[in-house]
N, C-alpha and C. Protein backbone atom coordinates (compact mmCIF):
# COMPACT_ATOMS: atom_id res chain seq x y z
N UNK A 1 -10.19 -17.60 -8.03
CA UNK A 1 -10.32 -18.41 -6.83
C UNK A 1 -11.42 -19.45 -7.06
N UNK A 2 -11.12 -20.71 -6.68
CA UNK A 2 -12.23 -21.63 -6.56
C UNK A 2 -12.76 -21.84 -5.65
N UNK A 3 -14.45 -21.70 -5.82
CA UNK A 3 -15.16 -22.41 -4.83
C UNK A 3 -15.92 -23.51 -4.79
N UNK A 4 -15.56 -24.16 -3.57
CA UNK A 4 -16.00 -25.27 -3.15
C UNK A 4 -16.70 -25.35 -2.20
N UNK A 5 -18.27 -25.90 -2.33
CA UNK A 5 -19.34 -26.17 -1.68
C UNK A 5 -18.88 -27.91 -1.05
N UNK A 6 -18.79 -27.82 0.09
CA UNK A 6 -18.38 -29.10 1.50
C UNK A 6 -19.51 -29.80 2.04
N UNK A 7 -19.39 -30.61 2.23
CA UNK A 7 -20.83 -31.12 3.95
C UNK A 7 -19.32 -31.33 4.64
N UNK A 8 -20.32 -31.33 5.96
CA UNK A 8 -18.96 -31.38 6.97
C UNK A 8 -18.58 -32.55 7.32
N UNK A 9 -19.32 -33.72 6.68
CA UNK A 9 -19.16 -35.88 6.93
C UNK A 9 -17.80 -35.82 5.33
N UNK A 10 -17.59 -34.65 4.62
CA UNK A 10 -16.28 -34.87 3.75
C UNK A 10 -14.73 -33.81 3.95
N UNK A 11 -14.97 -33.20 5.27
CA UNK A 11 -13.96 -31.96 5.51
C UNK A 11 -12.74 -33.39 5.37
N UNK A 12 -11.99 -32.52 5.14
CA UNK A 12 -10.55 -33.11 5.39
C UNK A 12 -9.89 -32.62 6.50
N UNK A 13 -8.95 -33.03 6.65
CA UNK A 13 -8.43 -32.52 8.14
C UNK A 13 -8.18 -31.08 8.11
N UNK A 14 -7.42 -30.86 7.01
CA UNK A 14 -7.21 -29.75 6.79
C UNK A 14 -7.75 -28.70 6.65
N UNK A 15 -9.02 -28.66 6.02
CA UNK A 15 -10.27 -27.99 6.21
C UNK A 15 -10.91 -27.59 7.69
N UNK A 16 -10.83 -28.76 7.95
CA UNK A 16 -11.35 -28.92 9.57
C UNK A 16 -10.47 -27.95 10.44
N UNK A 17 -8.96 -27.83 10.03
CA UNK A 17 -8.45 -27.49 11.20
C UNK A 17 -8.56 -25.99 10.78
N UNK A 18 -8.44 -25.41 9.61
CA UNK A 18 -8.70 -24.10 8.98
C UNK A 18 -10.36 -23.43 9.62
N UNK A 19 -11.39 -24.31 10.21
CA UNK A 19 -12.75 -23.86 10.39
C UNK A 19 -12.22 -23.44 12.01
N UNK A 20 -11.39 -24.38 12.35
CA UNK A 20 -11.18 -24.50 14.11
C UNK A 20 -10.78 -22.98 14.17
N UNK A 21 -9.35 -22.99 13.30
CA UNK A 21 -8.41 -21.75 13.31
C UNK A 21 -9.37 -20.39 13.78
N UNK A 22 -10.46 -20.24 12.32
CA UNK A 22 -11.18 -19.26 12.07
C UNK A 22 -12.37 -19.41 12.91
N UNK A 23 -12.62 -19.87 13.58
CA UNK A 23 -13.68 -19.95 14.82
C UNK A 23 -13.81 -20.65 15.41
N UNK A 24 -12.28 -19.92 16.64
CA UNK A 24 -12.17 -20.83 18.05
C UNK A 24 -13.11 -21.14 19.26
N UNK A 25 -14.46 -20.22 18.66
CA UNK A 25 -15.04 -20.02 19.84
C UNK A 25 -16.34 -20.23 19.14
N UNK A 26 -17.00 -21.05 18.23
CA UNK A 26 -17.97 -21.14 17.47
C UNK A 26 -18.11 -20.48 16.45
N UNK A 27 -18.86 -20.65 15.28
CA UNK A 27 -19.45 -20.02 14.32
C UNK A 27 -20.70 -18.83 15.18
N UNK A 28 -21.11 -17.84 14.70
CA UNK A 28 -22.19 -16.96 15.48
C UNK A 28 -23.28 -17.40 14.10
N UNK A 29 -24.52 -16.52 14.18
CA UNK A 29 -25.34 -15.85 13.32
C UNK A 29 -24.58 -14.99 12.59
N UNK A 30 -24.06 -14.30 12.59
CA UNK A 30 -23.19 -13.25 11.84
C UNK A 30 -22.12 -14.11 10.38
N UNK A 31 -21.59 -15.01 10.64
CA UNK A 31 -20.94 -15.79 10.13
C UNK A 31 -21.29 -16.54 9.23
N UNK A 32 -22.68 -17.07 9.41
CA UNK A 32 -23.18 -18.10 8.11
C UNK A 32 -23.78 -17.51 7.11
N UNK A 33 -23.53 -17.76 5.97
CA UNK A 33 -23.98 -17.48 4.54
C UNK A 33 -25.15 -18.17 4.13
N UNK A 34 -26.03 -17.65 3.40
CA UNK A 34 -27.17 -18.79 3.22
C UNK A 34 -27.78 -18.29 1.58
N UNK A 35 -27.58 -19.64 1.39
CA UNK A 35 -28.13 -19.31 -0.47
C UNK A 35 -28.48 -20.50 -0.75
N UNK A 36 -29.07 -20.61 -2.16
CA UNK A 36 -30.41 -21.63 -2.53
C UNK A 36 -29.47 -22.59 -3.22
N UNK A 37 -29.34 -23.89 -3.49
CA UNK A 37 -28.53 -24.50 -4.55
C UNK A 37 -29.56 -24.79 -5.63
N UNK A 38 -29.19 -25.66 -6.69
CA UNK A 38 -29.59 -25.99 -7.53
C UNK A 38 -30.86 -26.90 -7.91
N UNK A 39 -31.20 -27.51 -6.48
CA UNK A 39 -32.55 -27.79 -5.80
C UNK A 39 -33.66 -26.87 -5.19
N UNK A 40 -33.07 -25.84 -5.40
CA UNK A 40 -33.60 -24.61 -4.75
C UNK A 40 -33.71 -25.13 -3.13
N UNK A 41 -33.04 -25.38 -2.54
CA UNK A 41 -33.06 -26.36 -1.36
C UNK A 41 -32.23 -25.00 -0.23
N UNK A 42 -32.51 -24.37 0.52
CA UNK A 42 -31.64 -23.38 1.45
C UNK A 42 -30.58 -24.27 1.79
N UNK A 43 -29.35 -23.73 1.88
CA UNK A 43 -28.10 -24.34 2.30
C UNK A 43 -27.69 -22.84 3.52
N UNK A 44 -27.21 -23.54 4.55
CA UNK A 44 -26.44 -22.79 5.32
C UNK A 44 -24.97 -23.14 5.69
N UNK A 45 -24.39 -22.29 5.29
CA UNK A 45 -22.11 -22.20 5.88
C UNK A 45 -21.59 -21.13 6.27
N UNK A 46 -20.30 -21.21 6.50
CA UNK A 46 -19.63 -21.36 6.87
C UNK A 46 -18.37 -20.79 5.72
N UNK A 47 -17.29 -19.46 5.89
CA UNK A 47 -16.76 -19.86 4.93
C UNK A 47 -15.40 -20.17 5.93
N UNK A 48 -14.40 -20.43 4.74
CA UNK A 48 -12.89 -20.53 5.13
C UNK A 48 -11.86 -20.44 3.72
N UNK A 49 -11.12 -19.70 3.34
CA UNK A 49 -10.52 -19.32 2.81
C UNK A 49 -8.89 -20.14 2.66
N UNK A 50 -8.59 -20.71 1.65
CA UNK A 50 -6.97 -20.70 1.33
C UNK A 50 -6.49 -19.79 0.38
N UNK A 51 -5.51 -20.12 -0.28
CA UNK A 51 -4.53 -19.39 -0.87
C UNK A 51 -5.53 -19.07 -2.59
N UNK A 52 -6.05 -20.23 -3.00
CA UNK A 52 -6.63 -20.65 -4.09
C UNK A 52 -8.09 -21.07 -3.85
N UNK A 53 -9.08 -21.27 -3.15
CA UNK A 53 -9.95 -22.11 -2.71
C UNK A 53 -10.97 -20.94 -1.42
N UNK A 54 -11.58 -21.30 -1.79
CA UNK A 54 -13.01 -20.72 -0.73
C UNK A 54 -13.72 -21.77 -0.43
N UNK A 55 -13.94 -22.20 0.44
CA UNK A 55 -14.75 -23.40 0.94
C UNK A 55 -16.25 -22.71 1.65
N UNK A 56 -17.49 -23.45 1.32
CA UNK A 56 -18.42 -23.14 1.74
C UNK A 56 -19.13 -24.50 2.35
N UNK A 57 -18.40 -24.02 3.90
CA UNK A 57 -18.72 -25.35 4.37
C UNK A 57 -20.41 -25.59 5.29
N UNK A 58 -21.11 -26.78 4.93
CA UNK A 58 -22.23 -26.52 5.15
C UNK A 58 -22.47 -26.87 6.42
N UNK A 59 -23.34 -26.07 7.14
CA UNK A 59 -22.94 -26.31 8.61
C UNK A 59 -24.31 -27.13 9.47
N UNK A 60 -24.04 -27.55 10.72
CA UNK A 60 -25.17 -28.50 11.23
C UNK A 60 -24.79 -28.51 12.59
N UNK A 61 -25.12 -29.44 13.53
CA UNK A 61 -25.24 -29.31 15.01
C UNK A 61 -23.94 -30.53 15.18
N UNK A 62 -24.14 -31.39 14.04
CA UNK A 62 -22.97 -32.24 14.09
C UNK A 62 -21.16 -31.25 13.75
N UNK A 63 -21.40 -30.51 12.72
CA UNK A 63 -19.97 -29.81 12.60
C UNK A 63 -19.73 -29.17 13.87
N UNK A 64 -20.46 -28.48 14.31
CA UNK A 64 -20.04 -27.63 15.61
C UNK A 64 -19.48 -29.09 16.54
N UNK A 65 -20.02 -30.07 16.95
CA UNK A 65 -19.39 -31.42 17.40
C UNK A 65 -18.11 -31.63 17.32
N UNK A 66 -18.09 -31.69 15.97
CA UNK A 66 -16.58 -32.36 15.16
C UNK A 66 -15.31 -31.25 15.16
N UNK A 67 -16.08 -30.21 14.95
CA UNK A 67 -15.04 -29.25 15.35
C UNK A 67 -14.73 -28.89 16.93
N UNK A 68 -15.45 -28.77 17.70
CA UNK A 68 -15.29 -29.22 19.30
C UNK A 68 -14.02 -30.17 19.32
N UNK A 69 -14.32 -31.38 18.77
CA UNK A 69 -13.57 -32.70 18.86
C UNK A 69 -12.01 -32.67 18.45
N UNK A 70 -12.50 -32.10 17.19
CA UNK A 70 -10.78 -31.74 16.69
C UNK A 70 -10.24 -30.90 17.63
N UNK A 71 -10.70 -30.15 18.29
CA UNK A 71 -9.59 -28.97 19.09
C UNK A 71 -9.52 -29.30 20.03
N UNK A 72 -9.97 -30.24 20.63
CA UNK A 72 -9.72 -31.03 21.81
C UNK A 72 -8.83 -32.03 21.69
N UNK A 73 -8.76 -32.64 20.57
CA UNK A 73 -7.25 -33.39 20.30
C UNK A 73 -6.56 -32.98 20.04
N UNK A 74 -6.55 -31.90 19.00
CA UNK A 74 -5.55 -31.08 19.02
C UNK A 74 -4.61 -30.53 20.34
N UNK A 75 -6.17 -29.69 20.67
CA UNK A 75 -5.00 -29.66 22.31
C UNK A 75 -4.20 -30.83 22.65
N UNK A 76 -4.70 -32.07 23.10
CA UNK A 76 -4.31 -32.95 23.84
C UNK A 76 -2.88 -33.40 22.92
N UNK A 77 -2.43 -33.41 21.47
CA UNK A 77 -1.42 -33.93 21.04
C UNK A 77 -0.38 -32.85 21.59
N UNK A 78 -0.87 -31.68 21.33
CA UNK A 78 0.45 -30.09 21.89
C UNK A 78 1.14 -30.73 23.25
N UNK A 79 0.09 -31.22 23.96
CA UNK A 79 1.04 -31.11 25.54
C UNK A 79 2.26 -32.34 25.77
């Protein structure tokens, strides 16, 4: 499986709609992963899973936003 480390200003839609899927109701404390990168810099995510791919998406006050946003259009295209 590959993983892929994200910011959430490069999700693709598809990504995006896979974070919505897996947490319709926010990300908690329980949920985020937190490890050092190569800057030794703390990173905090988010995961989400495909078939091939693990995404470790890095999370902020803006993703919780954007993901808000998407499921609100989302809704709005369904009806």
């Amino acid at each position: 499986m590959k993983n892929v480390i994200v910011d959430y200003k490069k999700l693709t839609p598809d990504v995006l709609s896979l974070l919505v899927e897996r947490y319709p109701d926010g990300y908690g404390d329980d949920d985020i992963i937190s490890f050092k990168n190569h800057k030794n810099e703390l990173i905090e995510a988010v995961e989400v899973k495909t078939e091939d791919t693990k995404y470790l998406v890095k999370i902020s006050k803006r993703l919780s936003m954007q993901m808000e946003a998407f499921d609100e259009e989302t809704m709005m295209r369904r009806k």
